[in-house]
C-alpha atoms as a PDB file:
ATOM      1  CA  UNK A   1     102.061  72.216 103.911  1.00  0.00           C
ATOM      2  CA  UNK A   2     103.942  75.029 106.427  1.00  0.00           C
ATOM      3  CA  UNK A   3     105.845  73.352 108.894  1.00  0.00           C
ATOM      4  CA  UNK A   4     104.417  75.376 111.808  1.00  0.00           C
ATOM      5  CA  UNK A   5     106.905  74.784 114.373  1.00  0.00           C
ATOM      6  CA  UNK A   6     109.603  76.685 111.956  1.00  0.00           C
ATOM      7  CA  UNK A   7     108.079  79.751 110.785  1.00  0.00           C
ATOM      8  CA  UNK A   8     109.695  80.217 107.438  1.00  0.00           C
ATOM      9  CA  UNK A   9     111.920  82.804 106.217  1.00  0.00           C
ATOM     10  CA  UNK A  10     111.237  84.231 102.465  1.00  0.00           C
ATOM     11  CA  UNK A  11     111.006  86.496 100.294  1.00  0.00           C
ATOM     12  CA  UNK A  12     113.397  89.882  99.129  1.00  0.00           C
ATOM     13  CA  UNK A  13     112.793  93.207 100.692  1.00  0.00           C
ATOM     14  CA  UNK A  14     113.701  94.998  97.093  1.00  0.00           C
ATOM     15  CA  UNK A  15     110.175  93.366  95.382  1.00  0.00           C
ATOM     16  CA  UNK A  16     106.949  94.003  95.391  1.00  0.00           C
ATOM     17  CA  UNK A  17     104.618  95.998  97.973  1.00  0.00           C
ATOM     18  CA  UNK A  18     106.484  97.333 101.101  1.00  0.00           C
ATOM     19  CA  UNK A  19     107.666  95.162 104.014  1.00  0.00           C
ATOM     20  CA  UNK A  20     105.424  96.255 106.917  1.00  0.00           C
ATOM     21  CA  UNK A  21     107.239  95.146 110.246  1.00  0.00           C
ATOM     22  CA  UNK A  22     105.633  93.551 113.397  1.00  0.00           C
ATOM     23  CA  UNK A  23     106.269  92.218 116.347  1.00  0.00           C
ATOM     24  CA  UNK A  24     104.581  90.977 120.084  1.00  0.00           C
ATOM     25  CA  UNK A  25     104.340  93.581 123.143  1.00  0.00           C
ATOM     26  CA  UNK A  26     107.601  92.284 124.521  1.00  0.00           C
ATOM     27  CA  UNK A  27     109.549  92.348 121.228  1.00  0.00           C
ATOM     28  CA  UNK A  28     110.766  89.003 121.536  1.00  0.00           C
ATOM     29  CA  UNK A  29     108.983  87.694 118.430  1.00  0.00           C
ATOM     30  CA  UNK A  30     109.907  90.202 115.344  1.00  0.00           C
ATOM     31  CA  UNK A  31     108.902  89.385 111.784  1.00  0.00           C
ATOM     32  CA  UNK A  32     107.576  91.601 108.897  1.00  0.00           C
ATOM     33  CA  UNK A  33     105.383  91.254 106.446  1.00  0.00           C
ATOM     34  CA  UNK A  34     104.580  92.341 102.528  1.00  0.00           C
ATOM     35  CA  UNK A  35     100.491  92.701 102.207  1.00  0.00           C
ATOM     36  CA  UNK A  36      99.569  92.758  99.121  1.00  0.00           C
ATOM     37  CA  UNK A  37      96.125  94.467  99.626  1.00  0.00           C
ATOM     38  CA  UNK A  38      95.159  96.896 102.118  1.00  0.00           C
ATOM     39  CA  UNK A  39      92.424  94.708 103.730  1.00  0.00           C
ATOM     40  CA  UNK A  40      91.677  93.328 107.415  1.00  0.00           C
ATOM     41  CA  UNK A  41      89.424  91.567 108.854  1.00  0.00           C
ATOM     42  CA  UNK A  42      87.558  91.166 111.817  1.00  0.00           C
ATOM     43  CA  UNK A  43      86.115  87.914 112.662  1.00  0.00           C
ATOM     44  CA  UNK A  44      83.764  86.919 115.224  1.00  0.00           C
ATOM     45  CA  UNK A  45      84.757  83.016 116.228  1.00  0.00           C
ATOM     46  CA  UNK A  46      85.236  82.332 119.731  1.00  0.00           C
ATOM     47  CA  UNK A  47      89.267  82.474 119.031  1.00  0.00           C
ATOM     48  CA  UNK A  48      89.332  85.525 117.275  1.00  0.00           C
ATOM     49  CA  UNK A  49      86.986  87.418 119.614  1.00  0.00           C
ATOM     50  CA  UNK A  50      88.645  86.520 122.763  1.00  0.00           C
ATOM     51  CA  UNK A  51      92.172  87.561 121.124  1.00  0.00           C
ATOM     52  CA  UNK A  52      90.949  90.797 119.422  1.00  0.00           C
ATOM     53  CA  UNK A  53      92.632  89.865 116.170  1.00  0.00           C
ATOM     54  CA  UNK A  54      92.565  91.573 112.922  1.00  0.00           C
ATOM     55  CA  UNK A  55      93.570  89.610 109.928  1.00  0.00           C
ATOM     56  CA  UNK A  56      95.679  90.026 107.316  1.00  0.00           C
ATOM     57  CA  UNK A  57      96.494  86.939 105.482  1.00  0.00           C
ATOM     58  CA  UNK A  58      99.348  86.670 103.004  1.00  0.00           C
ATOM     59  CA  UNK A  59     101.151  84.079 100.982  1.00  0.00           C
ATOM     60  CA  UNK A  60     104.127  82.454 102.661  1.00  0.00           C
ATOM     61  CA  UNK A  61     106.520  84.236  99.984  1.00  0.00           C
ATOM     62  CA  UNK A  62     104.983  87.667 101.762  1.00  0.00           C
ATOM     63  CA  UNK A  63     106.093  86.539 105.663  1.00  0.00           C
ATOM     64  CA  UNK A  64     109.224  86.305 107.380  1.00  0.00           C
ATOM     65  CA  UNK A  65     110.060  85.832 110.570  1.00  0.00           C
ATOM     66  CA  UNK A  66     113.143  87.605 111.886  1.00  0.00           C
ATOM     67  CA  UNK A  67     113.346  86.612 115.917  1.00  0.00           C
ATOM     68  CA  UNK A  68     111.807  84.729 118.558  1.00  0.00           C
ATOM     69  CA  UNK A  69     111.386  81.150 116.813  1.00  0.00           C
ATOM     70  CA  UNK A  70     112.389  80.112 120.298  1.00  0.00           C
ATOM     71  CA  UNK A  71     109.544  82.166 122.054  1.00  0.00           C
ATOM     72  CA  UNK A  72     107.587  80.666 120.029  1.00  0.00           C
ATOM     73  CA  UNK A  73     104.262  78.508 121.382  1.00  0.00           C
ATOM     74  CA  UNK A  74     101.784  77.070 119.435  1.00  0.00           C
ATOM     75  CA  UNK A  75      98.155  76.377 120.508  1.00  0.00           C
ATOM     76  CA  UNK A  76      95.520  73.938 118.178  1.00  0.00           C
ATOM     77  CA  UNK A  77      92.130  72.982 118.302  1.00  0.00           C
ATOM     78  CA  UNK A  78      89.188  71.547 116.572  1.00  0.00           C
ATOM     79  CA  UNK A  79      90.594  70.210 113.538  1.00  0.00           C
ATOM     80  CA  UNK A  80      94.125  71.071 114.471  1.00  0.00           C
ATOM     81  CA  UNK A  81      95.209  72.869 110.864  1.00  0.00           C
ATOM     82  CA  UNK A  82      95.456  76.218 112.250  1.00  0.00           C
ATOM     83  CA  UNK A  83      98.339  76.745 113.991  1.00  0.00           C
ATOM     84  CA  UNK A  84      98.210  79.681 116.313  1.00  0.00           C
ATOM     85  CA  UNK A  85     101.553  81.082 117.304  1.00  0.00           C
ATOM     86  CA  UNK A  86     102.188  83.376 120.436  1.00  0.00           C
ATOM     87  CA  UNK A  87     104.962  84.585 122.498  1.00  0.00           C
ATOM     88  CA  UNK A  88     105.278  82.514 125.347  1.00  0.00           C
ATOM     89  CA  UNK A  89     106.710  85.205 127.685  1.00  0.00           C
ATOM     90  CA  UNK A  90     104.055  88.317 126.850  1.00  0.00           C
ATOM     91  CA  UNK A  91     101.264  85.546 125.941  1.00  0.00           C
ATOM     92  CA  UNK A  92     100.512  88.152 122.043  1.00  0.00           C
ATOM     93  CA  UNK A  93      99.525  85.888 119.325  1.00  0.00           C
ATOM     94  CA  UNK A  94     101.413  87.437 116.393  1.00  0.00           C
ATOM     95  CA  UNK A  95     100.534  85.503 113.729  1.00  0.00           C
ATOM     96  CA  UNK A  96      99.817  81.858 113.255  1.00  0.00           C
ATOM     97  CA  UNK A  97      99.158  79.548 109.799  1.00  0.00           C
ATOM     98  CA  UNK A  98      95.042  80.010 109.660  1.00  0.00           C
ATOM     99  CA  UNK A  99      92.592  77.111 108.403  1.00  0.00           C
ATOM    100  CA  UNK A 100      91.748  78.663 105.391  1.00  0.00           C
ATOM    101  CA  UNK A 101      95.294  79.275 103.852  1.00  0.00           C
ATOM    102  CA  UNK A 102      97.286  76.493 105.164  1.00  0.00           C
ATOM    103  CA  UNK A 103     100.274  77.400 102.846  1.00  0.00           C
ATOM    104  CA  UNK A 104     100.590  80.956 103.814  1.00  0.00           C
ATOM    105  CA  UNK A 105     100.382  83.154 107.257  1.00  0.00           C
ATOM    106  CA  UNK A 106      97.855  85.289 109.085  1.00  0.00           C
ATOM    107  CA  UNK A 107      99.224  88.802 110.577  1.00  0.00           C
ATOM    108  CA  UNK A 108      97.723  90.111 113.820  1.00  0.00           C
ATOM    109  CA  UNK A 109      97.475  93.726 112.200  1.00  0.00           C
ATOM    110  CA  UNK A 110      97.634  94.862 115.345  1.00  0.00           C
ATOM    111  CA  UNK A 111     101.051  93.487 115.898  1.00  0.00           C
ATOM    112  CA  UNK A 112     101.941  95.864 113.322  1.00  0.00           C
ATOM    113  CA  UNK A 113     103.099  99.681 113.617  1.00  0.00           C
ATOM    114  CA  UNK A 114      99.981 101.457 114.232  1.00  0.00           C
ATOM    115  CA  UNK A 115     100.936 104.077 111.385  1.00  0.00           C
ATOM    116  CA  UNK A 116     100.754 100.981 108.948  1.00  0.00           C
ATOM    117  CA  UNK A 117      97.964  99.479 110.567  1.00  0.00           C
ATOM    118  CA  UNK A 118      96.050 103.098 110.045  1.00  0.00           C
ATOM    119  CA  UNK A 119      95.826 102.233 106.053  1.00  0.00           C
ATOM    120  CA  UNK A 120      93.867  98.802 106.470  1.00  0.00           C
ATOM    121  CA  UNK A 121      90.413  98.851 106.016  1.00  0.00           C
ATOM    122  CA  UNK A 122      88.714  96.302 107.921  1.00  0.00           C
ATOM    123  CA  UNK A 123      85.795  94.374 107.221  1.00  0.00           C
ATOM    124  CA  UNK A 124      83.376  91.977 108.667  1.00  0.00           C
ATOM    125  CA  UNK A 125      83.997  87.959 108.595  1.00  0.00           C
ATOM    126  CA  UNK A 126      81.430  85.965 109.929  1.00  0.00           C
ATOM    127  CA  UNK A 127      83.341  82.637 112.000  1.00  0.00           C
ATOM    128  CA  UNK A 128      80.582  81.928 113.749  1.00  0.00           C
ATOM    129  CA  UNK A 129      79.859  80.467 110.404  1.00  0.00           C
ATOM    130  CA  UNK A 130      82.929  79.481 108.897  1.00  0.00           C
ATOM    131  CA  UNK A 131      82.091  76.587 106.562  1.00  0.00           C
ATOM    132  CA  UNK A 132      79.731  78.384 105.061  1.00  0.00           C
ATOM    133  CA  UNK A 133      81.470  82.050 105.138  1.00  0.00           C
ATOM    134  CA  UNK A 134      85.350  80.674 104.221  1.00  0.00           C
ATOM    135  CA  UNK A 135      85.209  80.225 100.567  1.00  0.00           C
ATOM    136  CA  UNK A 136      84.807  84.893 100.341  1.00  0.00           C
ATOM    137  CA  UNK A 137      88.290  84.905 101.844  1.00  0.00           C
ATOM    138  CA  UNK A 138      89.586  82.134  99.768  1.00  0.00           C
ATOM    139  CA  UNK A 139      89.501  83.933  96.117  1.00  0.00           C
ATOM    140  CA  UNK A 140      92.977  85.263  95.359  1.00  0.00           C
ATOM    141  CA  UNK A 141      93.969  87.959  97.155  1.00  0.00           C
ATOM    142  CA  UNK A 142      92.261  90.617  95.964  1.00  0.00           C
ATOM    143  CA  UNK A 143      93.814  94.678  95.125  1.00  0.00           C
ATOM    144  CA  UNK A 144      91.840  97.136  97.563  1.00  0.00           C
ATOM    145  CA  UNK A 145      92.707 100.131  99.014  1.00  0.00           C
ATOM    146  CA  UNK A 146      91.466 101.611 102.236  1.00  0.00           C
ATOM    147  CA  UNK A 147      88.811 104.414 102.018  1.00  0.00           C
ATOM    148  CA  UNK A 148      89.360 107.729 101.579  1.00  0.00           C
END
């Protein structure tokens, strides 16, 4: 299991898909990311809602973090396994280590550049429900591209 409190740093910026970078609204927390598909999504949980965050999940391998471990706070609830990360001096929630993929990272794609962000599509994810609607997000990541 991820070690929450130290966001890990992997992965080579000469392999696979393109490094997408990210970062909060004050800049302190910088990190980029490598999706491997071009899907979001959007899910309606109380969390989620209230923090308007689109998802795009990745494999640890596919996130580092380049600044702002030290900015770094880290809120829990229910059965404490998600870890949700924000910047404790613009209060943005980046990324954090999600329920369903305890080994890898979830991107706020809106943390992103929005001319990376454009390419995403995003679909539906129904928290409201999420024992019942987690094991669709679960598969390998699957290849999609957004619509044309």
């Amino acid at each position: 299991m991820i070690d929450a409190s130290v966001p890990r740093m992997t992965g080579s910026a000469t392999t696979g898909s393109a490094w997408k970078l990210g970062a909060c609204h004050c800049g302190r927390v910088r990190f980029r990311v490598r999706p491997t598909n071009l899907l979001a999504l959007d899910c309606n949980c109380s969390i989620c809602t209230k923090k308007g965050f689109l998802h795009l999940i990745v494999e640890a391998k596919n996130f580092e973090l380049l600044s702002g471990t030290e900015s770094l706070q880290t809120y829990t609830f229910n059965t404490g396994t998600a870890q949700h990360h924000f910047c404790r001096h613009c209060g943005v929630h980046p990324f954090y280590v999600p329920r369903s993929h305890p080994d890898g990272f979830d991107v706020n794609l809106r943390c992103l550049d929005p001319a990376d962000a454009a390419a995403f599509s995003i679909e539906p994810f129904d928290g409201r429900n999420w024992e019942a609607s987690v094991e669709q997000i679960r598969d390998p990541e699957p290849v999609r591209t957004a619509p044309r």
